[in-house]
PDB file of N, CA and C in Angstrom:
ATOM      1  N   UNK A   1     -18.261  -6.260  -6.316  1.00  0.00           N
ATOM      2  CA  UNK A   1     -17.803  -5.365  -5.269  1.00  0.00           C
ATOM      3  C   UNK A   1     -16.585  -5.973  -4.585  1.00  0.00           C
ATOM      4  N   UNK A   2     -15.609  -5.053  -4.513  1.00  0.00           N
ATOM      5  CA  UNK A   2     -14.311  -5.500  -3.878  1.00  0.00           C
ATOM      6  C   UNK A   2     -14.624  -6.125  -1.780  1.00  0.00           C
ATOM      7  N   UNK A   3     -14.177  -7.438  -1.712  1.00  0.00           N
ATOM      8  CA  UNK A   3     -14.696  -7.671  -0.483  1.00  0.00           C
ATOM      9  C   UNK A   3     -13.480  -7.583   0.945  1.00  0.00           C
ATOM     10  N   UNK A   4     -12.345  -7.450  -0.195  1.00  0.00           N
ATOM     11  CA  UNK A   4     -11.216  -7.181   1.022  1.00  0.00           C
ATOM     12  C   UNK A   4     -10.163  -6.684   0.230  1.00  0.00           C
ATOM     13  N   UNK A   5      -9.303  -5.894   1.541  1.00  0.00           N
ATOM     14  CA  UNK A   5      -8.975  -4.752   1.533  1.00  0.00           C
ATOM     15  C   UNK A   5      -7.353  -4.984   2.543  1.00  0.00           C
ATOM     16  N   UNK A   6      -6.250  -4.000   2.186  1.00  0.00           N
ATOM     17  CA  UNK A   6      -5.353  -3.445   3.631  1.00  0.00           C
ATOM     18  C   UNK A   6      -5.202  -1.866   3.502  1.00  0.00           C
ATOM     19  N   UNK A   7      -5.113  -1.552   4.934  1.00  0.00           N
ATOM     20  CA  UNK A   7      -4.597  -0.767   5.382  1.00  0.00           C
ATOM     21  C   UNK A   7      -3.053  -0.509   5.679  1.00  0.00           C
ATOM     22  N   UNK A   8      -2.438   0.081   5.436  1.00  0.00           N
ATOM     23  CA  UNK A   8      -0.837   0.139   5.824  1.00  0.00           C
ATOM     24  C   UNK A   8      -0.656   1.330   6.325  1.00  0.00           C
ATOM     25  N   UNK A   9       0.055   1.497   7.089  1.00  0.00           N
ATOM     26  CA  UNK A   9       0.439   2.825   8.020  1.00  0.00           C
ATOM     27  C   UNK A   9       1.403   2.824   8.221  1.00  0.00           C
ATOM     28  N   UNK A  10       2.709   3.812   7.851  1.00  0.00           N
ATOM     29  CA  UNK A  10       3.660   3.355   7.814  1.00  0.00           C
ATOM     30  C   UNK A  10       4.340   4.721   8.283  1.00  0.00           C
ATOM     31  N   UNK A  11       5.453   5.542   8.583  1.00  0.00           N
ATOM     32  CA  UNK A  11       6.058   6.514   9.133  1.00  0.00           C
ATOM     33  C   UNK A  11       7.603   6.683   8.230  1.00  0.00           C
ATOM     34  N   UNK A  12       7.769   7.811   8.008  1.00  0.00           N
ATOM     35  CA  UNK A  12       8.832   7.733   7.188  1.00  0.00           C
ATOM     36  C   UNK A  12      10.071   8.414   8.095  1.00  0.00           C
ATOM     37  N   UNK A  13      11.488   7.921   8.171  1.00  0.00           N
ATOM     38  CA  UNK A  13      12.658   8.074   8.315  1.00  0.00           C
ATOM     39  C   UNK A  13      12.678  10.174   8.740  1.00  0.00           C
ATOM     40  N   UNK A  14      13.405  10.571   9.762  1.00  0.00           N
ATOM     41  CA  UNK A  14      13.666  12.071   9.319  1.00  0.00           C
ATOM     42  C   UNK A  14      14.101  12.628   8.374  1.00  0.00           C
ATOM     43  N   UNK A  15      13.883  13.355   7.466  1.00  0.00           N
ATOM     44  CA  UNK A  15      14.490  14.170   6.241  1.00  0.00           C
ATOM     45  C   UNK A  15      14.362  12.971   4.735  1.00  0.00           C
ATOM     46  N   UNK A  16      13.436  11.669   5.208  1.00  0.00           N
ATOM     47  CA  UNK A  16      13.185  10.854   4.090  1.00  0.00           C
ATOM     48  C   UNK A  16      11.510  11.160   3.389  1.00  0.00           C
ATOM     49  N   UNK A  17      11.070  12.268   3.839  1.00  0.00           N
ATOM     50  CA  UNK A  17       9.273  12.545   3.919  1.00  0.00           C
ATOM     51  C   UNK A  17       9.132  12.531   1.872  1.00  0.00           C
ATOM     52  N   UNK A  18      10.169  13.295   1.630  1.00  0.00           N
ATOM     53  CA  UNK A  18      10.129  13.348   0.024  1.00  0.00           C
ATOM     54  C   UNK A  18      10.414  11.853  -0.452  1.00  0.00           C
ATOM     55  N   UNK A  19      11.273  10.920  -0.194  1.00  0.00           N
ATOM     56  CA  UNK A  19      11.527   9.598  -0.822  1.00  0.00           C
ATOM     57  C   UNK A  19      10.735   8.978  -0.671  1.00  0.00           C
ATOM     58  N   UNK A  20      10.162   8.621   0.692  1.00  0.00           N
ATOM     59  CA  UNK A  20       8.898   7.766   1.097  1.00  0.00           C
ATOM     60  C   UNK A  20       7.336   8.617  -0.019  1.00  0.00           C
ATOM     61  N   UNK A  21       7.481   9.936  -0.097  1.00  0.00           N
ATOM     62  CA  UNK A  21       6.369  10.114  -1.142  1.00  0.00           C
ATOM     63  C   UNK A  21       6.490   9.340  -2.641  1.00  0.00           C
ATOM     64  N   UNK A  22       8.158   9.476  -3.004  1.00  0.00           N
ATOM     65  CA  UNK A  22       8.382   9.161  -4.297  1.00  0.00           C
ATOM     66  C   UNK A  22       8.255   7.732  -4.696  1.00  0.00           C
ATOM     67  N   UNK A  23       8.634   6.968  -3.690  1.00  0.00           N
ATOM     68  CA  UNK A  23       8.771   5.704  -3.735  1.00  0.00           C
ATOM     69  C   UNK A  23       6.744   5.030  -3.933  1.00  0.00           C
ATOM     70  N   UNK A  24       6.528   5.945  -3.056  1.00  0.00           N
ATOM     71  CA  UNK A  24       4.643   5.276  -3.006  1.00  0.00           C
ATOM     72  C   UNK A  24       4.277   6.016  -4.960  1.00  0.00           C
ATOM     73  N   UNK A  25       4.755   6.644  -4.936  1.00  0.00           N
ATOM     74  CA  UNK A  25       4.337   7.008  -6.830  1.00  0.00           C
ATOM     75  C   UNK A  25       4.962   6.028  -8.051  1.00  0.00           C
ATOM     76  N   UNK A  26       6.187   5.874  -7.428  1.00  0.00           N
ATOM     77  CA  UNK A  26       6.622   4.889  -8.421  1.00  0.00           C
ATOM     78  C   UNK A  26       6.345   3.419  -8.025  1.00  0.00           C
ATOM     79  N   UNK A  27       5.349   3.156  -7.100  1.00  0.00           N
ATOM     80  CA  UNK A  27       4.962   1.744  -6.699  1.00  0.00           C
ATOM     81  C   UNK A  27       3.308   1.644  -7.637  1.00  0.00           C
ATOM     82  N   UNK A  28       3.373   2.692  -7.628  1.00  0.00           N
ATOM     83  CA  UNK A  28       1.792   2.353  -8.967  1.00  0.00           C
ATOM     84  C   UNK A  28       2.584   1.683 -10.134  1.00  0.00           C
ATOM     85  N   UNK A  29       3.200   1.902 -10.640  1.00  0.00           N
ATOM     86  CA  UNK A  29       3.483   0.840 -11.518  1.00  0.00           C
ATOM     87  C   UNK A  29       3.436   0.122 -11.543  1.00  0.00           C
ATOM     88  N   UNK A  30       3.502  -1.027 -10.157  1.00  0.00           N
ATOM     89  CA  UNK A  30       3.899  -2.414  -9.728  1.00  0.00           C
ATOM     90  C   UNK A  30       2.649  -2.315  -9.712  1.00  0.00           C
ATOM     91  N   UNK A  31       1.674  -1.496  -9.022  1.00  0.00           N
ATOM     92  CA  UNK A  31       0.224  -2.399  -8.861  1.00  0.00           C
ATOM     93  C   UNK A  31      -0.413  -2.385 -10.249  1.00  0.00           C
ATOM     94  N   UNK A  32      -0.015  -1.114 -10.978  1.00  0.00           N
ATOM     95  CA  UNK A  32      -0.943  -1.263 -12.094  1.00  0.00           C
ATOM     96  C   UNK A  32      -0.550  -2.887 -13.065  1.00  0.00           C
ATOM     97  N   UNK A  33       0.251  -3.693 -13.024  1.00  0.00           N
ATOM     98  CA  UNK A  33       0.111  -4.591 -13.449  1.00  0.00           C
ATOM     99  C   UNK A  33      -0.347  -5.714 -12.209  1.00  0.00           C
ATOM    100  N   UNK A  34      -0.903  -5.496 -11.792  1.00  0.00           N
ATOM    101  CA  UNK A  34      -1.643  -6.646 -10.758  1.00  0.00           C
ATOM    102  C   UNK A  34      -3.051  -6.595 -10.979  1.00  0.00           C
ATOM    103  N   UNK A  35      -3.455  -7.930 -11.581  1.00  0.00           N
ATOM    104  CA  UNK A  35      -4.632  -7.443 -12.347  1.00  0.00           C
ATOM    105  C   UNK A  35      -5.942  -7.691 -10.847  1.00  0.00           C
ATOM    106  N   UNK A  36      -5.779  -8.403  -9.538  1.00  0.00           N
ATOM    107  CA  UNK A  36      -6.011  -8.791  -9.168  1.00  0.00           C
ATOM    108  C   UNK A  36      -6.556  -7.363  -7.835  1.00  0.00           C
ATOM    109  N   UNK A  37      -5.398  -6.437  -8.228  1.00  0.00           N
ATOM    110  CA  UNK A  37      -5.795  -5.311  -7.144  1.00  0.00           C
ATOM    111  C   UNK A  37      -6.684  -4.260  -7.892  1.00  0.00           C
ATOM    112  N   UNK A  38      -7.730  -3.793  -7.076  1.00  0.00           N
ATOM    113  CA  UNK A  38      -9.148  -3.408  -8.299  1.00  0.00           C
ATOM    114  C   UNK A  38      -9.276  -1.923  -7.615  1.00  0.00           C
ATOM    115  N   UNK A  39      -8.466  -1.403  -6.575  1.00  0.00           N
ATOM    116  CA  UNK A  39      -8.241  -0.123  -6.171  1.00  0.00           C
ATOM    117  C   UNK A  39      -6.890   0.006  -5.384  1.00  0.00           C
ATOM    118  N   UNK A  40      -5.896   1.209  -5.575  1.00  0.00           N
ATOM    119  CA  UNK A  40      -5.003   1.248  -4.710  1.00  0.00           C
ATOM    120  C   UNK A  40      -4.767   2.793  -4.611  1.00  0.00           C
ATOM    121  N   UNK A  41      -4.846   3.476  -3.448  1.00  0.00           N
ATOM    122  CA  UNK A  41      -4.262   4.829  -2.785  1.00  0.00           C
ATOM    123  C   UNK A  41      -3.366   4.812  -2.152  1.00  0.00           C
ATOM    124  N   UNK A  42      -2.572   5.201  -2.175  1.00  0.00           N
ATOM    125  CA  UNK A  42      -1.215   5.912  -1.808  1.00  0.00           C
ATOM    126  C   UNK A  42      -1.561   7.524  -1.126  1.00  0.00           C
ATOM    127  N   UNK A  43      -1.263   7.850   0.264  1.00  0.00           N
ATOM    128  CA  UNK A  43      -1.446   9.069   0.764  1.00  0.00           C
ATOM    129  C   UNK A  43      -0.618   9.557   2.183  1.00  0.00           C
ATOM    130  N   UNK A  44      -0.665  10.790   2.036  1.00  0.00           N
ATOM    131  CA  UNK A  44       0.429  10.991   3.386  1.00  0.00           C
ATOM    132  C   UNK A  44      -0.961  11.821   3.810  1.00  0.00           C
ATOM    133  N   UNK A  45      -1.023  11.513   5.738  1.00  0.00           N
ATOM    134  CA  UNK A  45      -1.664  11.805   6.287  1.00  0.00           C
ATOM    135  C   UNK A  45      -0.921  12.972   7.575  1.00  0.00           C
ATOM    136  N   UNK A  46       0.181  13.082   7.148  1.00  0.00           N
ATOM    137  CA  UNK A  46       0.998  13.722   8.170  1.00  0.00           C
ATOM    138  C   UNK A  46       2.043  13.701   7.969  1.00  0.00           C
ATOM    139  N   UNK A  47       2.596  15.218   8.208  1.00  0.00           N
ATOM    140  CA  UNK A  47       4.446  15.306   7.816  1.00  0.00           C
ATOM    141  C   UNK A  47       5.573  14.416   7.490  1.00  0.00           C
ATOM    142  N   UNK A  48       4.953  13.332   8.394  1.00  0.00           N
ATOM    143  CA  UNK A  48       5.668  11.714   7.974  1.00  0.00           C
ATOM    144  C   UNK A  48       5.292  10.563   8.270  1.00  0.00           C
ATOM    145  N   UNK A  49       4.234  10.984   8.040  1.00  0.00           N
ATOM    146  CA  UNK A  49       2.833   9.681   8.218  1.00  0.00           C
ATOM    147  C   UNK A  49       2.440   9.242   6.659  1.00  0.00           C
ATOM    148  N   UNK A  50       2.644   7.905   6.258  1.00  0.00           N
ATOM    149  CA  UNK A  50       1.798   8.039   4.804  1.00  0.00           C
ATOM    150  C   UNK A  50       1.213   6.271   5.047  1.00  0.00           C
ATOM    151  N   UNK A  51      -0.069   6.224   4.005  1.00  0.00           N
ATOM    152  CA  UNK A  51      -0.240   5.490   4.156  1.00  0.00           C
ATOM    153  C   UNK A  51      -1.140   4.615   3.036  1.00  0.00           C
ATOM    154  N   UNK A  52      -1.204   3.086   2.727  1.00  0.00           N
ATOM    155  CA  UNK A  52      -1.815   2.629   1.285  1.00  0.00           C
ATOM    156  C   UNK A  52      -3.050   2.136   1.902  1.00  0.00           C
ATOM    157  N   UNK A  53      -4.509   2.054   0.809  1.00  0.00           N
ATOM    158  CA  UNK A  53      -5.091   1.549   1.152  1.00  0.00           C
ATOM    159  C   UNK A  53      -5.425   1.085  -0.240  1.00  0.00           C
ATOM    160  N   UNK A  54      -5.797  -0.174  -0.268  1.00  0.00           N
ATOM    161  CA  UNK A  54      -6.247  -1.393  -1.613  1.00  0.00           C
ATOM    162  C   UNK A  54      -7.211  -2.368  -0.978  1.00  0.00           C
ATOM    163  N   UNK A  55      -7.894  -2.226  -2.241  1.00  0.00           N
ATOM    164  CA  UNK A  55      -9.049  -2.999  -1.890  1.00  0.00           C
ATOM    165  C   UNK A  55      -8.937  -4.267  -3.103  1.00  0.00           C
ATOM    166  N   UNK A  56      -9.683  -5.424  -3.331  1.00  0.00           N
ATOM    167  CA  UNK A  56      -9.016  -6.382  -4.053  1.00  0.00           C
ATOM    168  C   UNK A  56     -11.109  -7.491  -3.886  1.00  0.00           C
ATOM    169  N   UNK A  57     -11.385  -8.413  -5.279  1.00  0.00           N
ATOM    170  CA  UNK A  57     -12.367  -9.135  -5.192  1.00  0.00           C
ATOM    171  C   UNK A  57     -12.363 -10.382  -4.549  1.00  0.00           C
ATOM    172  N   UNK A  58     -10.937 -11.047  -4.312  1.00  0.00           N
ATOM    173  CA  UNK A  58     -10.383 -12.410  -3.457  1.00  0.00           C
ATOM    174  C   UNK A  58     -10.137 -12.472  -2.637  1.00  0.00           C
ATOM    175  N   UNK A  59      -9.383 -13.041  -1.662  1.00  0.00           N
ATOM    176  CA  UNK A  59      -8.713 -13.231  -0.461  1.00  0.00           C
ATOM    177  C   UNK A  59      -7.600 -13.449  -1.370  1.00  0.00           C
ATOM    178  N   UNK A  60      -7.628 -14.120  -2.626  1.00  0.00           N
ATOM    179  CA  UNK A  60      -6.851 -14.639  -2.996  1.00  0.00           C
ATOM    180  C   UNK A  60      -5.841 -13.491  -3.809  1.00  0.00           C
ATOM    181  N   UNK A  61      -6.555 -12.713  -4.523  1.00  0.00           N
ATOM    182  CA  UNK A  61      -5.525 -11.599  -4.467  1.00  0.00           C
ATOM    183  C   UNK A  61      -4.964 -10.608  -3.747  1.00  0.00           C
ATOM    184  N   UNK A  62      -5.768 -10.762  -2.680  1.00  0.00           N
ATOM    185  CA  UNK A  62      -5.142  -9.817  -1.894  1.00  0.00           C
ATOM    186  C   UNK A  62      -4.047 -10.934  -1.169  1.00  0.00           C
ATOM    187  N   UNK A  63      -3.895 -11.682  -0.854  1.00  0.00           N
ATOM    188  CA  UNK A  63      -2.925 -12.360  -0.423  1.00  0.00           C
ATOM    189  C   UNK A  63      -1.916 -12.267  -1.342  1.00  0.00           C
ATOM    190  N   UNK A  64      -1.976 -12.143  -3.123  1.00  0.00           N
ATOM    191  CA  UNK A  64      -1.018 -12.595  -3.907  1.00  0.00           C
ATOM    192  C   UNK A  64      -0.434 -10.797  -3.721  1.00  0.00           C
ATOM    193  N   UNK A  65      -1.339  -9.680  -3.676  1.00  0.00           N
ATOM    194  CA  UNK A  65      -0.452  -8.628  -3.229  1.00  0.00           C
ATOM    195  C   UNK A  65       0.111  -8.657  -2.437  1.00  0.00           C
ATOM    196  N   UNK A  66      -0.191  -9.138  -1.131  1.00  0.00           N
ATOM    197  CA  UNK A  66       0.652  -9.185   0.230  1.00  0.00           C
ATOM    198  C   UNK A  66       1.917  -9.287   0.337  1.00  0.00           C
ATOM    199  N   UNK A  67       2.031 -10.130  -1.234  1.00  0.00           N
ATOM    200  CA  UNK A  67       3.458 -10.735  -1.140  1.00  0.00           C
ATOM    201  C   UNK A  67       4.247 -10.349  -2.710  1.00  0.00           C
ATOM    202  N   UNK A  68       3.511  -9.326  -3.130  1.00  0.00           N
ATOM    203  CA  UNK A  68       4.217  -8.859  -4.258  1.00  0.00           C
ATOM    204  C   UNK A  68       5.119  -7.590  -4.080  1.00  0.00           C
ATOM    205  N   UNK A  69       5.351  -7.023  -5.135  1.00  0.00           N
ATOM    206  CA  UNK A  69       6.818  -6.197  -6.028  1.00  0.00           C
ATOM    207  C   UNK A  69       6.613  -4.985  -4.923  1.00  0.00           C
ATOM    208  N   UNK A  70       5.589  -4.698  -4.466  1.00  0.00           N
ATOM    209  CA  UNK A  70       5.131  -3.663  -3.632  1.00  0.00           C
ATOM    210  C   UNK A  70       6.391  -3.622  -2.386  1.00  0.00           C
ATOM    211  N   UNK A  71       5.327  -4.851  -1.898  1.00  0.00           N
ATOM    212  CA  UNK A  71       6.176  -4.971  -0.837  1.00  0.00           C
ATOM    213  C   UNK A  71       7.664  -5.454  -0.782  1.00  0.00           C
ATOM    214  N   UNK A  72       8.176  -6.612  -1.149  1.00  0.00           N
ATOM    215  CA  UNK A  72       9.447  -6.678  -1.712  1.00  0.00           C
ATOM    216  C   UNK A  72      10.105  -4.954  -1.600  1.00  0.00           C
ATOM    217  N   UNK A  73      10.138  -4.416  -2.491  1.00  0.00           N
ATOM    218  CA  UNK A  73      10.180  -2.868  -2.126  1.00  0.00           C
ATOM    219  C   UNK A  73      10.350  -2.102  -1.102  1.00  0.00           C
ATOM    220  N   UNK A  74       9.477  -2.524  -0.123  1.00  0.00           N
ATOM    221  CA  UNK A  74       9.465  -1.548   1.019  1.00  0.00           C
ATOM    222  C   UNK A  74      10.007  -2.373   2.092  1.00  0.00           C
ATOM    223  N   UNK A  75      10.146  -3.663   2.134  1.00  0.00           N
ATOM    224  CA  UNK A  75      11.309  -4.497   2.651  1.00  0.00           C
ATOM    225  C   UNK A  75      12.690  -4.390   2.069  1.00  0.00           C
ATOM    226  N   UNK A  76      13.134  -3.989   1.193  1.00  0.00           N
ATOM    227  CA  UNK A  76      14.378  -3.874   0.527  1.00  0.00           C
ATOM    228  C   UNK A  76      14.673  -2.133   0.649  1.00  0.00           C
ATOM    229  N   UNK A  77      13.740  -1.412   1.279  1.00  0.00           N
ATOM    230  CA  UNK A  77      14.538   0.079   1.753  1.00  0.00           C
ATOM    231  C   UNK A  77      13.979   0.357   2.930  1.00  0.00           C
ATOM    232  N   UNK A  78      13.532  -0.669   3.638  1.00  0.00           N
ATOM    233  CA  UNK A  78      12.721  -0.533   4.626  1.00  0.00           C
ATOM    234  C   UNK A  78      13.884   0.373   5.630  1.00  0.00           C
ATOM    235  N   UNK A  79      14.979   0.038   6.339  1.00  0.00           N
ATOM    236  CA  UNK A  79      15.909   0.469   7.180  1.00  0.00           C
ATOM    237  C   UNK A  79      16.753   2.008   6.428  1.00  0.00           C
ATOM    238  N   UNK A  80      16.219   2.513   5.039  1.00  0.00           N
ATOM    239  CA  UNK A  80      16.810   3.447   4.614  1.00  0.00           C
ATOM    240  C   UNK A  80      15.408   4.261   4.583  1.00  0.00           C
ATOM    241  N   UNK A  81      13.900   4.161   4.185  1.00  0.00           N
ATOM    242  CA  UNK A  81      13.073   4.913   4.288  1.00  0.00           C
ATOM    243  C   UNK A  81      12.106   5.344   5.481  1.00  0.00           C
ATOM    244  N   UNK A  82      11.623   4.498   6.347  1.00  0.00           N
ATOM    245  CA  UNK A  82      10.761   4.136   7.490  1.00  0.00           C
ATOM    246  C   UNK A  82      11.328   3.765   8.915  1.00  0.00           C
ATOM    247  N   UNK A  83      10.564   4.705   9.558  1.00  0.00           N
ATOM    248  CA  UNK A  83      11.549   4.392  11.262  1.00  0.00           C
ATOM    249  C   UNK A  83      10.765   2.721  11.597  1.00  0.00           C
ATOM    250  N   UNK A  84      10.135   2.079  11.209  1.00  0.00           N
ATOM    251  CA  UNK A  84       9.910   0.671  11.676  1.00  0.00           C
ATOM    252  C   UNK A  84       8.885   0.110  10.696  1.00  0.00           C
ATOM    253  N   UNK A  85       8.524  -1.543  10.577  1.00  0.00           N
ATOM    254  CA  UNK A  85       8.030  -2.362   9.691  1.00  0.00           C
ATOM    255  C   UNK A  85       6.692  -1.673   9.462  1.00  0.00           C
ATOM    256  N   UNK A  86       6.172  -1.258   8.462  1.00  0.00           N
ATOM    257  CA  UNK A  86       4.871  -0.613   8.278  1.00  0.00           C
ATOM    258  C   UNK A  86       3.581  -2.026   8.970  1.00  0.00           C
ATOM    259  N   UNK A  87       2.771  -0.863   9.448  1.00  0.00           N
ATOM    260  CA  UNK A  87       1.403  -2.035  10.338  1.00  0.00           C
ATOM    261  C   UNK A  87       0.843  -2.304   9.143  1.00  0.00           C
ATOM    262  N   UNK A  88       0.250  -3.792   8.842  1.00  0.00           N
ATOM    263  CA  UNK A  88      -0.228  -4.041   7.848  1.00  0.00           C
ATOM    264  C   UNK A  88      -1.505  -4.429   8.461  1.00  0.00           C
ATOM    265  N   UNK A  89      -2.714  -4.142   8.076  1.00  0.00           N
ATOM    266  CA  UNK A  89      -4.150  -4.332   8.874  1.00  0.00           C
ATOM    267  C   UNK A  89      -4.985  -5.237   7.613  1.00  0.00           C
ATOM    268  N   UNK A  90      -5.474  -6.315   7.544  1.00  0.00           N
ATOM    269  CA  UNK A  90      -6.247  -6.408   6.502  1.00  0.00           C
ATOM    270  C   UNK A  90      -7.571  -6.210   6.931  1.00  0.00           C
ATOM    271  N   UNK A  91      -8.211  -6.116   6.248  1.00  0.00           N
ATOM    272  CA  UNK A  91      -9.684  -5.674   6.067  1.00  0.00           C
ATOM    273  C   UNK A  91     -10.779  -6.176   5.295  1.00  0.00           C
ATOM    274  N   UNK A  92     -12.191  -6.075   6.391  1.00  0.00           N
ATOM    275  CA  UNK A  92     -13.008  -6.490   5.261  1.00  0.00           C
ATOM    276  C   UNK A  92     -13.916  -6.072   4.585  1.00  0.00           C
ATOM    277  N   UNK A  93     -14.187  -5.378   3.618  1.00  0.00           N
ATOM    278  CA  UNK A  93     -15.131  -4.136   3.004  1.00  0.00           C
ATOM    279  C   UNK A  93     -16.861  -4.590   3.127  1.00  0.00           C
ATOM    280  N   UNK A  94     -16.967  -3.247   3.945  1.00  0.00           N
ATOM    281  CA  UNK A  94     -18.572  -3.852   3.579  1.00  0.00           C
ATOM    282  C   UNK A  94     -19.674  -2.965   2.533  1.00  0.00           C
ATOM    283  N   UNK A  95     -18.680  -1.483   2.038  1.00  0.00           N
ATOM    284  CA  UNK A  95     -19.371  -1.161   1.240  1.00  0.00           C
ATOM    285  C   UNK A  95     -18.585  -0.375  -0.004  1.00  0.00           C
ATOM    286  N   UNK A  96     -18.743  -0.252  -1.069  1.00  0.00           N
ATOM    287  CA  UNK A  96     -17.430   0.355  -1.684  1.00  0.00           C
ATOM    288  C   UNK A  96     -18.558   1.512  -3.311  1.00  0.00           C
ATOM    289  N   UNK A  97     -17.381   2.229  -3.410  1.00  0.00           N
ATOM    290  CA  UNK A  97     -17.532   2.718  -4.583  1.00  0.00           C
ATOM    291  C   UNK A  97     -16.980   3.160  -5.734  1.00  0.00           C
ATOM    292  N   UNK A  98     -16.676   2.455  -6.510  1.00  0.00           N
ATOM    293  CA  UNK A  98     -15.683   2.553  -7.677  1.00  0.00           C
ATOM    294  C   UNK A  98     -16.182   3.070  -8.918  1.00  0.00           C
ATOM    295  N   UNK A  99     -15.303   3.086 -10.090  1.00  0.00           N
ATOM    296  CA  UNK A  99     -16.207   3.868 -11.186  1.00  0.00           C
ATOM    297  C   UNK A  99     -16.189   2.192 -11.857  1.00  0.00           C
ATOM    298  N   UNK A 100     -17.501   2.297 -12.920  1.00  0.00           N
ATOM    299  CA  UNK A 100     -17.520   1.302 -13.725  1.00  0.00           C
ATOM    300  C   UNK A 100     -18.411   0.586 -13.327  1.00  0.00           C
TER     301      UNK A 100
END
């Protein structure tokens, strides 16, 4: 069972609501080679509200996401997609349900 987790909440730029969607679709790629992240959602919760949630079996991978291709990413268009640094919350799962 995955024991930790982040939350990200992040707000997208005016008239950027479509890029900030596109950009969270083409960031599955980056996670799908992270063998270490064992769930990841991508979702907009509001006109320009979107937000990731991943869950992970380590501290240790979730730390090695913390600091991967993901993010890199959203630091490198951060001032062209998002009105400010997305809140990064980590988390600690206490119950989960995955397939498999």
């Amino acid at each position: 069972m995955p024991a930790y987790g982040f939350l990200v909440e992040f707000e997208a730029r005016e008239g950027k609501e479509k890029d900030v969607a596109e950009f969270l679709v083409d960031a599955k790629t980056l996670v799908d080679a992270e063998p270490g992240t064992l769930a990841w959602f991508a979702f907009q919760t509001g006109p320009t509200s979107f937000r990731i949630f991943d869950a992970f079996e380590t501290e240790e991978d979730r730390e090695t996401h913390l600091h991967g291709k993901v993010r890199e990413g959203i630091i490198h268009r951060l001032d062209e997609l998002f009105r400010s640094t997305p809140a990064i919350t980590p988390v600690d799962l206490l119950a989960s349900k995955l397939p498999g």
